[in-house]
PDB file of N, CA and C in Angstrom:
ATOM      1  N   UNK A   1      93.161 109.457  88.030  1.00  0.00           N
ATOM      2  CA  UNK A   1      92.682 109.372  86.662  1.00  0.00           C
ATOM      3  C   UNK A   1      93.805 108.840  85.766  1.00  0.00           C
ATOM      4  N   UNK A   2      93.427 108.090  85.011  1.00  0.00           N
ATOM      5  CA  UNK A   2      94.834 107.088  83.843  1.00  0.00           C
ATOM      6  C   UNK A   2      94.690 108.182  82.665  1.00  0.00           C
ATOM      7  N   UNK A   3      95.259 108.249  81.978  1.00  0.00           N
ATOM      8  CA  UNK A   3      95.441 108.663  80.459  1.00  0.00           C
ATOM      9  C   UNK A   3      95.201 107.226  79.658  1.00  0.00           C
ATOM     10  N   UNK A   4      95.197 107.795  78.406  1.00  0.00           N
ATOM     11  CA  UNK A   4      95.312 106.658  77.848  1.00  0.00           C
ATOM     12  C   UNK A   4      96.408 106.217  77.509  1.00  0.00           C
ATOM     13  N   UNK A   5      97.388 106.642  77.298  1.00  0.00           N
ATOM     14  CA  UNK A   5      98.584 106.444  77.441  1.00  0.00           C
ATOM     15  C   UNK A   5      98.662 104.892  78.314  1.00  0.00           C
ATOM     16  N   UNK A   6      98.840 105.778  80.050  1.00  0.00           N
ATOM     17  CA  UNK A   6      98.672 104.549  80.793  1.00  0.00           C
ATOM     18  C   UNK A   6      97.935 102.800  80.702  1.00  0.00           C
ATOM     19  N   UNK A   7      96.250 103.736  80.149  1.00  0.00           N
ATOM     20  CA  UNK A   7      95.995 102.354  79.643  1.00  0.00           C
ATOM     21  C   UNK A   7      96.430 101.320  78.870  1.00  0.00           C
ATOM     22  N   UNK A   8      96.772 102.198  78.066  1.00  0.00           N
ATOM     23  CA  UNK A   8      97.430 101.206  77.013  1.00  0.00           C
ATOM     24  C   UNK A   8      98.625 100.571  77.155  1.00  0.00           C
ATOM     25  N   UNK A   9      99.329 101.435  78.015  1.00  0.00           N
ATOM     26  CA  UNK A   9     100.819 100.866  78.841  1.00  0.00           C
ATOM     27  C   UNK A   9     100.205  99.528  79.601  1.00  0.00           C
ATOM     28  N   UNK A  10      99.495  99.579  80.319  1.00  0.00           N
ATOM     29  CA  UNK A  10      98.428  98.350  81.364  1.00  0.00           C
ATOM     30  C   UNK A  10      98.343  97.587  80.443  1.00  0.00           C
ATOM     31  N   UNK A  11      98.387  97.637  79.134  1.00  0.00           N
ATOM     32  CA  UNK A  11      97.484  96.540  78.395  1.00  0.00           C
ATOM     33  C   UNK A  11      98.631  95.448  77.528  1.00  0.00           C
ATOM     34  N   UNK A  12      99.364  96.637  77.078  1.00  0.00           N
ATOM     35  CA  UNK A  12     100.773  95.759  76.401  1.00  0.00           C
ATOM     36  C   UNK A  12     102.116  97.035  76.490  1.00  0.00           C
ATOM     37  N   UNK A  13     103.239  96.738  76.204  1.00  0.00           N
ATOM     38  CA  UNK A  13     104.205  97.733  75.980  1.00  0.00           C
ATOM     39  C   UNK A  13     104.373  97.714  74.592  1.00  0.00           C
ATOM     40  N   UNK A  14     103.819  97.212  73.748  1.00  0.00           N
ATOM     41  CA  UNK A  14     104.336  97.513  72.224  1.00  0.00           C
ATOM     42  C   UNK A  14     102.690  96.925  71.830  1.00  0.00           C
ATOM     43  N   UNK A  15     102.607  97.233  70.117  1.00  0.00           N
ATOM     44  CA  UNK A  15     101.648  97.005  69.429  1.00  0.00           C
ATOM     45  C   UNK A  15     101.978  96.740  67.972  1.00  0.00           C
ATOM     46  N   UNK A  16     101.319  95.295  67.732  1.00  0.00           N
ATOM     47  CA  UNK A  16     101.831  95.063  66.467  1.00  0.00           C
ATOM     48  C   UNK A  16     100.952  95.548  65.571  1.00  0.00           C
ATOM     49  N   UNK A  17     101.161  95.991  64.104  1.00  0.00           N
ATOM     50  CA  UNK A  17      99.941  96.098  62.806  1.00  0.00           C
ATOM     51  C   UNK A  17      99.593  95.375  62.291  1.00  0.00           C
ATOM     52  N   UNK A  18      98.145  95.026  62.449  1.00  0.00           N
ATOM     53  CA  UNK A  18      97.783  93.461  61.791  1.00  0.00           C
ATOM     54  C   UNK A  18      96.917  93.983  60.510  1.00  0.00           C
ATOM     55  N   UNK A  19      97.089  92.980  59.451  1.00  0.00           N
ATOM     56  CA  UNK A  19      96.366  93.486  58.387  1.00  0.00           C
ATOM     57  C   UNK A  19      94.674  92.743  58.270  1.00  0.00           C
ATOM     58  N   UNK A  20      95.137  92.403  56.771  1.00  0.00           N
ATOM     59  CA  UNK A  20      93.743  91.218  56.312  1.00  0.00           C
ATOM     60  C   UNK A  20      94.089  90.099  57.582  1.00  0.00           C
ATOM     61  N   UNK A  21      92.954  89.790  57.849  1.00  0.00           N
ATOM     62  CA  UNK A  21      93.385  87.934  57.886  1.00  0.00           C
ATOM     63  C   UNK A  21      93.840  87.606  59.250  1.00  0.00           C
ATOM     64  N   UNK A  22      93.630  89.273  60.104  1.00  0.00           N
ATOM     65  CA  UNK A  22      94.602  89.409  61.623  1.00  0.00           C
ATOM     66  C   UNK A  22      96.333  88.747  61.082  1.00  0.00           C
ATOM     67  N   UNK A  23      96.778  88.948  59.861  1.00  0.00           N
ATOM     68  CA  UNK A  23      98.107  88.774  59.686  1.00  0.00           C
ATOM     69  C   UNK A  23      98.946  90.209  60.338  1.00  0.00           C
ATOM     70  N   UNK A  24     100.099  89.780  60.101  1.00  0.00           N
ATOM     71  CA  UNK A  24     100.884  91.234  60.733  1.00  0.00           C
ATOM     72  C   UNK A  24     101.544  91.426  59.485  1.00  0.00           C
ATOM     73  N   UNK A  25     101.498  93.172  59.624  1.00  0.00           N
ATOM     74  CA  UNK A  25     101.997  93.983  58.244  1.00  0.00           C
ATOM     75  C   UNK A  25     102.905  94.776  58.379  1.00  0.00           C
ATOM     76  N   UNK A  26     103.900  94.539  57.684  1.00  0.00           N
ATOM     77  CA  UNK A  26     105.268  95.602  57.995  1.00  0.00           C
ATOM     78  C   UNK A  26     104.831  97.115  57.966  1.00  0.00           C
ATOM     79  N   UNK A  27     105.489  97.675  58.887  1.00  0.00           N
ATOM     80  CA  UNK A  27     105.318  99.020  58.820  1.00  0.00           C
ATOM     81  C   UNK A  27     106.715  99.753  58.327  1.00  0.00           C
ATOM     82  N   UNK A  28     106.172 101.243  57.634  1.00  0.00           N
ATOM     83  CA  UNK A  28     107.528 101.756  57.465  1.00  0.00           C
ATOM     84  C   UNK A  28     108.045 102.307  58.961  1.00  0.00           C
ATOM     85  N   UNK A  29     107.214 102.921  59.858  1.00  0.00           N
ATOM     86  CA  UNK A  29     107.928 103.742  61.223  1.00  0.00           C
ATOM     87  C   UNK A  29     107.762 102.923  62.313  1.00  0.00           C
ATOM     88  N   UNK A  30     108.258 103.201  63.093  1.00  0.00           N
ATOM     89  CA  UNK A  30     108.404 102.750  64.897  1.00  0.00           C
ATOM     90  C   UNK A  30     108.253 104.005  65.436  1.00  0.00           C
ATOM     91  N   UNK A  31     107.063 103.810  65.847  1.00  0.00           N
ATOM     92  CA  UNK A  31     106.707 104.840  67.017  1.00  0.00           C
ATOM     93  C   UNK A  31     107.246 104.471  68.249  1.00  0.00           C
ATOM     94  N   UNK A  32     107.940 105.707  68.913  1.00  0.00           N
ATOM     95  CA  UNK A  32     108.680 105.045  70.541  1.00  0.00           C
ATOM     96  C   UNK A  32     107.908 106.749  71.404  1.00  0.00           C
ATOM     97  N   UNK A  33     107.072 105.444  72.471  1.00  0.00           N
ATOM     98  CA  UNK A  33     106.331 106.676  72.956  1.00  0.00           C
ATOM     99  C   UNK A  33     107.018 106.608  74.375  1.00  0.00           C
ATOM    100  N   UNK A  34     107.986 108.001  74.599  1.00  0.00           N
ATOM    101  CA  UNK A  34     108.636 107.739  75.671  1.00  0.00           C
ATOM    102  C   UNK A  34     107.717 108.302  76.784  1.00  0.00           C
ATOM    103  N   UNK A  35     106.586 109.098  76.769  1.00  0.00           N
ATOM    104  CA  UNK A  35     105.428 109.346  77.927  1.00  0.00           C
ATOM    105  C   UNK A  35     104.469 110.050  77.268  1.00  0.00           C
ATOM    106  N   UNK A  36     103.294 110.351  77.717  1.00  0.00           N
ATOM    107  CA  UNK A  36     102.312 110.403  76.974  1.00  0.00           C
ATOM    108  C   UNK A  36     102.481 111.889  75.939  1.00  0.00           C
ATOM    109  N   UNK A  37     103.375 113.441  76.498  1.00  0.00           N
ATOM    110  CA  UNK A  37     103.580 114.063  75.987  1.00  0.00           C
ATOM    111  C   UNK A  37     104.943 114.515  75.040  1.00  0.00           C
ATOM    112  N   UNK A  38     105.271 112.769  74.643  1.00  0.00           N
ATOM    113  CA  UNK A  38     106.265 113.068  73.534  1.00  0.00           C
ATOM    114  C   UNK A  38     106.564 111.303  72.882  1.00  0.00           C
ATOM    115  N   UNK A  39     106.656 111.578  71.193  1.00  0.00           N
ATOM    116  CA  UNK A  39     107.385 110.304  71.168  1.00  0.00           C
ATOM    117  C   UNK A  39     108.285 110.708  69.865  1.00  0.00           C
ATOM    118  N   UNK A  40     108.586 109.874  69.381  1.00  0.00           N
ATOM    119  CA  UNK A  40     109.941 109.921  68.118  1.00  0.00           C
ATOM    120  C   UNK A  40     108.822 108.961  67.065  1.00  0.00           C
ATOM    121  N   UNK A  41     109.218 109.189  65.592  1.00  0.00           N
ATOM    122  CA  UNK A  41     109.417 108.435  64.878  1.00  0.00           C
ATOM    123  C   UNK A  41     110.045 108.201  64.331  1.00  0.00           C
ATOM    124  N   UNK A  42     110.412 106.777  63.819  1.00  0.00           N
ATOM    125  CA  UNK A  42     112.344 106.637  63.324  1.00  0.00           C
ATOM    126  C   UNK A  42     111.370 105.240  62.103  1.00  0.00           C
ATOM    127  N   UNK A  43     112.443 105.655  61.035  1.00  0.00           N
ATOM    128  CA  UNK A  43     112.203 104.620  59.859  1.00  0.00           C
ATOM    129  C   UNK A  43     112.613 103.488  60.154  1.00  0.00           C
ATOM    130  N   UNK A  44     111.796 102.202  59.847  1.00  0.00           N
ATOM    131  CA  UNK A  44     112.263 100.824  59.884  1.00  0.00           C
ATOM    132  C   UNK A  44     113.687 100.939  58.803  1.00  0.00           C
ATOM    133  N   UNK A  45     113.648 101.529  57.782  1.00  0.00           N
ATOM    134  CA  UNK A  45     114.133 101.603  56.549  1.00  0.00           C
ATOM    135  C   UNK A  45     115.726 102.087  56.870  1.00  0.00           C
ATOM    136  N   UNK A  46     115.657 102.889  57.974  1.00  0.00           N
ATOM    137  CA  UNK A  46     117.146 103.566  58.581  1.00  0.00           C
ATOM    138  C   UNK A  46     117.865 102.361  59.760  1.00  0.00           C
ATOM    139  N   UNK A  47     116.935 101.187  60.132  1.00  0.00           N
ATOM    140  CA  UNK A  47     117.676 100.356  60.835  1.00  0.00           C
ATOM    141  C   UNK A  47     118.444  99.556  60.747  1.00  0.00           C
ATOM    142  N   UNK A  48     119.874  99.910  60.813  1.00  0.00           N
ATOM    143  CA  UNK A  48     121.122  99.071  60.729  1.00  0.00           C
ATOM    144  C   UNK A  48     121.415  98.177  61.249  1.00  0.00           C
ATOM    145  N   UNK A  49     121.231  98.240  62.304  1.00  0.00           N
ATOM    146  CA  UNK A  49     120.929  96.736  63.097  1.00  0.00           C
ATOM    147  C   UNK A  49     120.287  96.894  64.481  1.00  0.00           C
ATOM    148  N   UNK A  50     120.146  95.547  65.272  1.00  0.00           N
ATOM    149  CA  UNK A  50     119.634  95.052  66.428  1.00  0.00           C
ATOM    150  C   UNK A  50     120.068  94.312  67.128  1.00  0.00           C
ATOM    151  N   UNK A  51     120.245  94.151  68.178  1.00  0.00           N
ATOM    152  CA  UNK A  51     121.023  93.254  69.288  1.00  0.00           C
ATOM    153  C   UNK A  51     119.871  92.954  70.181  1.00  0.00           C
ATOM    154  N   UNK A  52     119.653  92.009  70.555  1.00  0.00           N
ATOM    155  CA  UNK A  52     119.301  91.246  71.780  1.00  0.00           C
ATOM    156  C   UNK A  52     119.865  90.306  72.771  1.00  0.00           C
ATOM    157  N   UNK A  53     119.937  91.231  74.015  1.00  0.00           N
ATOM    158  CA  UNK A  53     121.080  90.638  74.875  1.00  0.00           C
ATOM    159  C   UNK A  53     119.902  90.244  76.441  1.00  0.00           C
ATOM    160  N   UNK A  54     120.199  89.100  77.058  1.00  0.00           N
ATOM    161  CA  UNK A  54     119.714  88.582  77.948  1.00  0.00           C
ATOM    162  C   UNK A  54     120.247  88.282  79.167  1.00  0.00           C
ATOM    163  N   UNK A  55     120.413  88.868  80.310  1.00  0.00           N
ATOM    164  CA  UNK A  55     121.477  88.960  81.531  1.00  0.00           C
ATOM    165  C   UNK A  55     120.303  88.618  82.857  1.00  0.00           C
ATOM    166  N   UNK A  56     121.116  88.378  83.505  1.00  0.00           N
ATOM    167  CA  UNK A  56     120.104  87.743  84.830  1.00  0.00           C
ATOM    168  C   UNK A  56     119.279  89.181  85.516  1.00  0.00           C
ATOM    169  N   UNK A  57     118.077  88.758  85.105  1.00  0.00           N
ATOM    170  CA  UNK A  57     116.714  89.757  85.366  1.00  0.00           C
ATOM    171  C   UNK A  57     116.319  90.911  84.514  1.00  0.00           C
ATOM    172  N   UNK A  58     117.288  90.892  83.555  1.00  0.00           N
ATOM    173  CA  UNK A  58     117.096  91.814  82.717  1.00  0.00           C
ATOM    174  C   UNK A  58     117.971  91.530  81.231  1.00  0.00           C
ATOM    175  N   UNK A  59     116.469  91.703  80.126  1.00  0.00           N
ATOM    176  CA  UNK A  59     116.375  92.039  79.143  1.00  0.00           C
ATOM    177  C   UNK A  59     117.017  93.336  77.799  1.00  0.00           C
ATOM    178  N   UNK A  60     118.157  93.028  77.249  1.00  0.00           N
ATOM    179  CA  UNK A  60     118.156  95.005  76.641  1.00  0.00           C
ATOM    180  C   UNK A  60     118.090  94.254  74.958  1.00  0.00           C
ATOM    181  N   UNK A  61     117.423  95.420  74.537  1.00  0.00           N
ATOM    182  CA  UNK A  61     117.178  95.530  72.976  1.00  0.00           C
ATOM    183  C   UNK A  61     117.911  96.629  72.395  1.00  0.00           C
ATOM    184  N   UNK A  62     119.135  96.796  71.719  1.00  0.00           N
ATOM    185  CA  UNK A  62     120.170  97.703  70.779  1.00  0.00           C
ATOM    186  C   UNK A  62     119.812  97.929  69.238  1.00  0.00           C
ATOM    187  N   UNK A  63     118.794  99.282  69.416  1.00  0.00           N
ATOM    188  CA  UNK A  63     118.883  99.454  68.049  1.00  0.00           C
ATOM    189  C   UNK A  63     119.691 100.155  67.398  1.00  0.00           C
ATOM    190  N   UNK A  64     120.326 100.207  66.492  1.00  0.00           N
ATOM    191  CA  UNK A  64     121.221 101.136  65.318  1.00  0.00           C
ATOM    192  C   UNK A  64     120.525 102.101  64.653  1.00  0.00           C
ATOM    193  N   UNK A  65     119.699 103.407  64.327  1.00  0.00           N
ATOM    194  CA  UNK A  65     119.309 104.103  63.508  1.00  0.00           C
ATOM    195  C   UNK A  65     120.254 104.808  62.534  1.00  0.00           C
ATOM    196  N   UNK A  66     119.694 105.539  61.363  1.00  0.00           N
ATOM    197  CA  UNK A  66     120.638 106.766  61.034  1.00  0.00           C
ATOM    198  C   UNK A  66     120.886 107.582  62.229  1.00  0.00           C
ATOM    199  N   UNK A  67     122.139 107.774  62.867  1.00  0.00           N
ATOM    200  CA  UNK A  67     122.121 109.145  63.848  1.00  0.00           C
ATOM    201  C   UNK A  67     121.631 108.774  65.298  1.00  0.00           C
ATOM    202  N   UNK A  68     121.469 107.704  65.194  1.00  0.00           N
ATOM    203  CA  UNK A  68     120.808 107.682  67.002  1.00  0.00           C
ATOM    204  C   UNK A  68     120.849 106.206  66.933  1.00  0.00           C
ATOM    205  N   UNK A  69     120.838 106.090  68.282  1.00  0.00           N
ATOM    206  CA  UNK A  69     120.818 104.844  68.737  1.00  0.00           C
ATOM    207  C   UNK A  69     119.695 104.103  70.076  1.00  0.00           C
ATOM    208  N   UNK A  70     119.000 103.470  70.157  1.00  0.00           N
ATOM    209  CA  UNK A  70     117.395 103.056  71.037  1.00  0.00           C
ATOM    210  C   UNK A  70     118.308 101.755  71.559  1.00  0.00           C
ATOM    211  N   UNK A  71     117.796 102.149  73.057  1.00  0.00           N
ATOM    212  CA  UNK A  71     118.305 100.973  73.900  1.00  0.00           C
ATOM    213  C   UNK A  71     116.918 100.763  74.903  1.00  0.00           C
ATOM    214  N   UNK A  72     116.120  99.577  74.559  1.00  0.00           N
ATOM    215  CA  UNK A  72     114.869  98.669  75.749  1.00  0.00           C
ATOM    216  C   UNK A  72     115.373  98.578  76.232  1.00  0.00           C
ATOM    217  N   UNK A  73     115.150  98.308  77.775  1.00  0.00           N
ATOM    218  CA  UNK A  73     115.318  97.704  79.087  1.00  0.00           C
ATOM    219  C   UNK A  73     114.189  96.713  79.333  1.00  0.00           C
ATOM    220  N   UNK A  74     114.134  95.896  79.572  1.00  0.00           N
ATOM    221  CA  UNK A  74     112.808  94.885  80.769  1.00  0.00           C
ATOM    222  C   UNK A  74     113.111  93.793  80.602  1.00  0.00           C
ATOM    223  N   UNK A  75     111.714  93.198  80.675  1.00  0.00           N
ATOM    224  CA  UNK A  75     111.534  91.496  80.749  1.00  0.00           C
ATOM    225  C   UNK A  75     110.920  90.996  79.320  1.00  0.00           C
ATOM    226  N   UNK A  76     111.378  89.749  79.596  1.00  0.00           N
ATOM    227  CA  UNK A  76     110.643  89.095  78.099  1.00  0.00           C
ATOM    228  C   UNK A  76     110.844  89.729  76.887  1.00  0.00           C
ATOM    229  N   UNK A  77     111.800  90.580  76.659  1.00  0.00           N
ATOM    230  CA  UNK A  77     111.552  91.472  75.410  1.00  0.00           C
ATOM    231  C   UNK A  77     112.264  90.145  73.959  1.00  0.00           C
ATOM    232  N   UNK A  78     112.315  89.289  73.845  1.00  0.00           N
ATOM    233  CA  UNK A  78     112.621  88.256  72.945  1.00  0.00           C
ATOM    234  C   UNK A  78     111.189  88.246  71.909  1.00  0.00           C
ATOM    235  N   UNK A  79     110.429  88.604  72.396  1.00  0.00           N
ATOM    236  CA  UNK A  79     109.119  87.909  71.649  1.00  0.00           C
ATOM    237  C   UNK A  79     108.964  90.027  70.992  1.00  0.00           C
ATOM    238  N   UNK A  80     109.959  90.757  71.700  1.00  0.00           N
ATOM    239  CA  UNK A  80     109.280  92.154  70.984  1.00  0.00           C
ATOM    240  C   UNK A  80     110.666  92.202  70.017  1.00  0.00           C
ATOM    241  N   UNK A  81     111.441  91.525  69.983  1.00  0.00           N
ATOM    242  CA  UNK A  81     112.715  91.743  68.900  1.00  0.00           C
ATOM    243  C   UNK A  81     113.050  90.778  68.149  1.00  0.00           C
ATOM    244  N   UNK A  82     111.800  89.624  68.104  1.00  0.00           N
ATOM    245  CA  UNK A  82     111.736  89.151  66.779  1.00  0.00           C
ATOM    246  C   UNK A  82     110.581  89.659  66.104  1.00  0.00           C
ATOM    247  N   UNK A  83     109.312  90.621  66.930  1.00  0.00           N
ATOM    248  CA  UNK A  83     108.294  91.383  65.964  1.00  0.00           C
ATOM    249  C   UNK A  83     108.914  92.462  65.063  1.00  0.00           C
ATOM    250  N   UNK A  84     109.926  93.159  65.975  1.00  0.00           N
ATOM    251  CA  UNK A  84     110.846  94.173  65.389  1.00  0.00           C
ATOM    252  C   UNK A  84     111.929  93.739  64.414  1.00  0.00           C
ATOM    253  N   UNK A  85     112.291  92.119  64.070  1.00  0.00           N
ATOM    254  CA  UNK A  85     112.629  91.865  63.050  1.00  0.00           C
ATOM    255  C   UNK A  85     111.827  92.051  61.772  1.00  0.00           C
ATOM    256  N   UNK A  86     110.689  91.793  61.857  1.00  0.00           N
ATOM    257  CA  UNK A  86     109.282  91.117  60.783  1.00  0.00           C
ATOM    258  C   UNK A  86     109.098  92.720  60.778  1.00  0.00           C
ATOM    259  N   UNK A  87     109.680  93.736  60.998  1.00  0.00           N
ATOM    260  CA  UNK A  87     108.880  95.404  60.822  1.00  0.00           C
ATOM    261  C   UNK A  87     107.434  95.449  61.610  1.00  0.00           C
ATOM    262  N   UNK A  88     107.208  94.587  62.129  1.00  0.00           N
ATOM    263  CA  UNK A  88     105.323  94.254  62.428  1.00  0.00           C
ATOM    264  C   UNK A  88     104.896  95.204  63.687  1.00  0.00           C
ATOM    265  N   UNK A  89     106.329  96.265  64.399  1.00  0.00           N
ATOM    266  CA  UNK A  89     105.791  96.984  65.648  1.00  0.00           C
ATOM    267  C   UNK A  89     105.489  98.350  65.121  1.00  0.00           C
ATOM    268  N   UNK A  90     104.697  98.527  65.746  1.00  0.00           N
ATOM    269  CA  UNK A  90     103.830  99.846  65.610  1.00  0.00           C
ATOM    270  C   UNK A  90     104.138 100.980  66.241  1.00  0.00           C
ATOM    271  N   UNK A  91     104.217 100.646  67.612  1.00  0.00           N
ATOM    272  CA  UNK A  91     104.351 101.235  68.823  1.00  0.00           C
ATOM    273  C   UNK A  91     105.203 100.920  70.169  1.00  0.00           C
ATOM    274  N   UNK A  92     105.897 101.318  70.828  1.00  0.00           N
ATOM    275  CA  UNK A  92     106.777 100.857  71.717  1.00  0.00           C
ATOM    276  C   UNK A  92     106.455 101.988  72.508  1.00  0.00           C
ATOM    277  N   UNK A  93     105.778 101.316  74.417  1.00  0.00           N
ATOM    278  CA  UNK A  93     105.789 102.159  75.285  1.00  0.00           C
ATOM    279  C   UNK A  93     106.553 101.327  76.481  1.00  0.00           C
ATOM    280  N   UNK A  94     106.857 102.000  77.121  1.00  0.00           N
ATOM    281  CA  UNK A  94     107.527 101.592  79.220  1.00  0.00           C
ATOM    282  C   UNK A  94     106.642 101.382  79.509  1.00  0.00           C
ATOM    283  N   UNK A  95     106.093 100.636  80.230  1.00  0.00           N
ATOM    284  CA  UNK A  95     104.919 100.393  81.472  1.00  0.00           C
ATOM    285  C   UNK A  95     105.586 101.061  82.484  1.00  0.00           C
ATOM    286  N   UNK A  96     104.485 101.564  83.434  1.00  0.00           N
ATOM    287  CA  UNK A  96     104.596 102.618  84.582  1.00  0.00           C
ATOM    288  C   UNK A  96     105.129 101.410  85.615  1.00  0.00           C
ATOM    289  N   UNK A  97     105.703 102.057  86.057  1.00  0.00           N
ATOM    290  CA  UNK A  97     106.411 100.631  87.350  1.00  0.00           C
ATOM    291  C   UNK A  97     105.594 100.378  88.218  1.00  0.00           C
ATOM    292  N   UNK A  98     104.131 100.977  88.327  1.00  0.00           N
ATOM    293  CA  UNK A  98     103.155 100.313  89.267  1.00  0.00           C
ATOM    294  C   UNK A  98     102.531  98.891  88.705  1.00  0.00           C
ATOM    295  N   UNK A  99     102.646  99.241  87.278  1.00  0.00           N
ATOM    296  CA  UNK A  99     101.893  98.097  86.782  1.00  0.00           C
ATOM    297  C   UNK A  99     102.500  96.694  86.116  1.00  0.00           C
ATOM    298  N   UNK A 100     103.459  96.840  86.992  1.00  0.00           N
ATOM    299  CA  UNK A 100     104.622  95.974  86.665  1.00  0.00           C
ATOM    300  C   UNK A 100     103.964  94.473  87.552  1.00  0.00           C
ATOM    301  N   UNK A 101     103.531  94.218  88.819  1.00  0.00           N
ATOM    302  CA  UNK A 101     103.101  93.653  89.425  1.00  0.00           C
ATOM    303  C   UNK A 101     101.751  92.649  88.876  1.00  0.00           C
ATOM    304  N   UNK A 102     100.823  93.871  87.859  1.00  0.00           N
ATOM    305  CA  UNK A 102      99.731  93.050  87.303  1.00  0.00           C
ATOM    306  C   UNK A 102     100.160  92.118  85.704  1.00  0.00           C
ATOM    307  N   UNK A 103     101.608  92.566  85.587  1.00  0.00           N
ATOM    308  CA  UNK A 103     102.103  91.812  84.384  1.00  0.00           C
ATOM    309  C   UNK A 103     103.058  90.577  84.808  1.00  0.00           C
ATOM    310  N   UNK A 104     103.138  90.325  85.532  1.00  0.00           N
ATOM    311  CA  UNK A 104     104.579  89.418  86.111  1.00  0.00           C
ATOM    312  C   UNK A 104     103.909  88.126  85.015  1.00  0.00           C
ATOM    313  N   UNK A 105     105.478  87.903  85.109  1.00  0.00           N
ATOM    314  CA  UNK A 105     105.679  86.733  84.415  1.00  0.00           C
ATOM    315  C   UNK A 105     104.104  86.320  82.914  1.00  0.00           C
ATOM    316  N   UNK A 106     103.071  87.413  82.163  1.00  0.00           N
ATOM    317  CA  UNK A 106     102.343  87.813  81.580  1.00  0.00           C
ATOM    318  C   UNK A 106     103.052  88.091  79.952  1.00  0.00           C
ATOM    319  N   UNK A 107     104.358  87.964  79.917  1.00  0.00           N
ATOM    320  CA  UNK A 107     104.762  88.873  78.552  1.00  0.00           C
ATOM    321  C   UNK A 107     105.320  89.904  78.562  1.00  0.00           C
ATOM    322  N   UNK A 108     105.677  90.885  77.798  1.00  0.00           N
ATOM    323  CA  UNK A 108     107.199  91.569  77.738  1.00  0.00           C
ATOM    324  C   UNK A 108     106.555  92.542  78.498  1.00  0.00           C
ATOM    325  N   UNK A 109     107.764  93.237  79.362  1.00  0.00           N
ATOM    326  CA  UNK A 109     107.777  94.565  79.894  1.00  0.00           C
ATOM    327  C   UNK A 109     108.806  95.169  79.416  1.00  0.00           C
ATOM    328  N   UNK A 110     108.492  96.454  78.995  1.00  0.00           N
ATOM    329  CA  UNK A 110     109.817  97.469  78.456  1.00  0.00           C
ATOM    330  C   UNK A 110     109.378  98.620  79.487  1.00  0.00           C
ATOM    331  N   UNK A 111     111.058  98.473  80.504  1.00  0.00           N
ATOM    332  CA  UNK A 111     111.134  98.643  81.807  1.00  0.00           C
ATOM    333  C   UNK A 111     111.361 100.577  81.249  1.00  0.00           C
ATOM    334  N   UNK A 112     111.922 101.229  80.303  1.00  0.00           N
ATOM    335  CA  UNK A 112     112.646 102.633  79.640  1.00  0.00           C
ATOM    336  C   UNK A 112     113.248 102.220  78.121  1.00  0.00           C
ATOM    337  N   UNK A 113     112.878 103.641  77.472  1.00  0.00           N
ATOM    338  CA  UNK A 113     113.139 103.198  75.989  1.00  0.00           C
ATOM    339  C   UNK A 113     114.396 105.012  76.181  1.00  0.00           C
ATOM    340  N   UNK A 114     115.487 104.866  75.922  1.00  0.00           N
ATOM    341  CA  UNK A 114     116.519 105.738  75.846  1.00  0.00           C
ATOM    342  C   UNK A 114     116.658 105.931  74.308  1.00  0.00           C
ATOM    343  N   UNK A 115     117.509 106.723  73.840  1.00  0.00           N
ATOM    344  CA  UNK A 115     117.703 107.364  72.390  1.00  0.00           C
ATOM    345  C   UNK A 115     118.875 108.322  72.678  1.00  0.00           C
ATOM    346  N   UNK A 116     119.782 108.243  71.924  1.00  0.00           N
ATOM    347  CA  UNK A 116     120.951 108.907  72.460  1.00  0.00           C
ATOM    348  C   UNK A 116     121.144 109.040  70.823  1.00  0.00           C
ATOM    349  N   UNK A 117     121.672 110.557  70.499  1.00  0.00           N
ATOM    350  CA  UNK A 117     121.930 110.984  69.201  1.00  0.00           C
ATOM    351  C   UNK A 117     122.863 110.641  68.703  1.00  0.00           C
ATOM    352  N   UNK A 118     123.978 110.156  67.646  1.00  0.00           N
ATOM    353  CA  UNK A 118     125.280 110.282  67.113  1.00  0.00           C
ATOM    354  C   UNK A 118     126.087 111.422  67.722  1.00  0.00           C
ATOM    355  N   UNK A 119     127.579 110.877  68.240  1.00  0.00           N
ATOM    356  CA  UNK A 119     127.925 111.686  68.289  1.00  0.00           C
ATOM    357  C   UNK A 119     128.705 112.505  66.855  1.00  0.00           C
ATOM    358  N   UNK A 120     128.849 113.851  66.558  1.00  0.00           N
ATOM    359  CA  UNK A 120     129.224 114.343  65.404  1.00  0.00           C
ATOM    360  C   UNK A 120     131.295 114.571  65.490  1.00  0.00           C
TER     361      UNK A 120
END
């Protein structure tokens, strides 16, 4: 049996907010759903910066928050960290590594989304 979670992991790893017009609309939060029974929300408004780095077979995305710091892993993630420039992501999930096979070469996979606190 899938959750929906899963499904929706099957379907894309992130989700943009589209408004009028199917335009995309900044959001204030980023939802990061690290499995179906937990996620974070963190302010666009607290993001200091972003890095996108590209190494042979793998993809990482470096975010800066107040107090914490979000590191993507996968493929293709170029097309999810210029949505995450425009504020336009909604949602950020991992695809389950089974369903890695029905996405190949399909568009981004975000392989683990990590969060590591400030240290004090």
């Amino acid at each position: 049996m899938t959750t929906d979670f899963e499904t929706s992991a099957k379907e894309s790893c992130f989700e943009k907010r589209l408004g009028v017009n199917s335009s995309p609309t900044p959001m204030d939060c980023l939802r990061l759903e690290l499995n179906p029974k937990c996620f974070w929300l963190l302010s666009y408004h607290h993001l200091d910066f972003a890095t996108f780095e590209s190494t042979q077979g793998e993809d990482v995305i470096t975010m800066s928050f107040l107090n914490r710091t979000v590191r993507l892993t996968g493929k293709n993630l170029r097309e999810l960290g210029i949505a995450l420039q425009n504020r336009t992501v909604e949602v950020i999930r991992p695809m389950p590594e089974r369903y890695v096979p029905l996405n190949v070469g399909r568009g981004v996979w975000v392989k683990a989304i990590e969060i590591e606190n400030a240290k004090e």
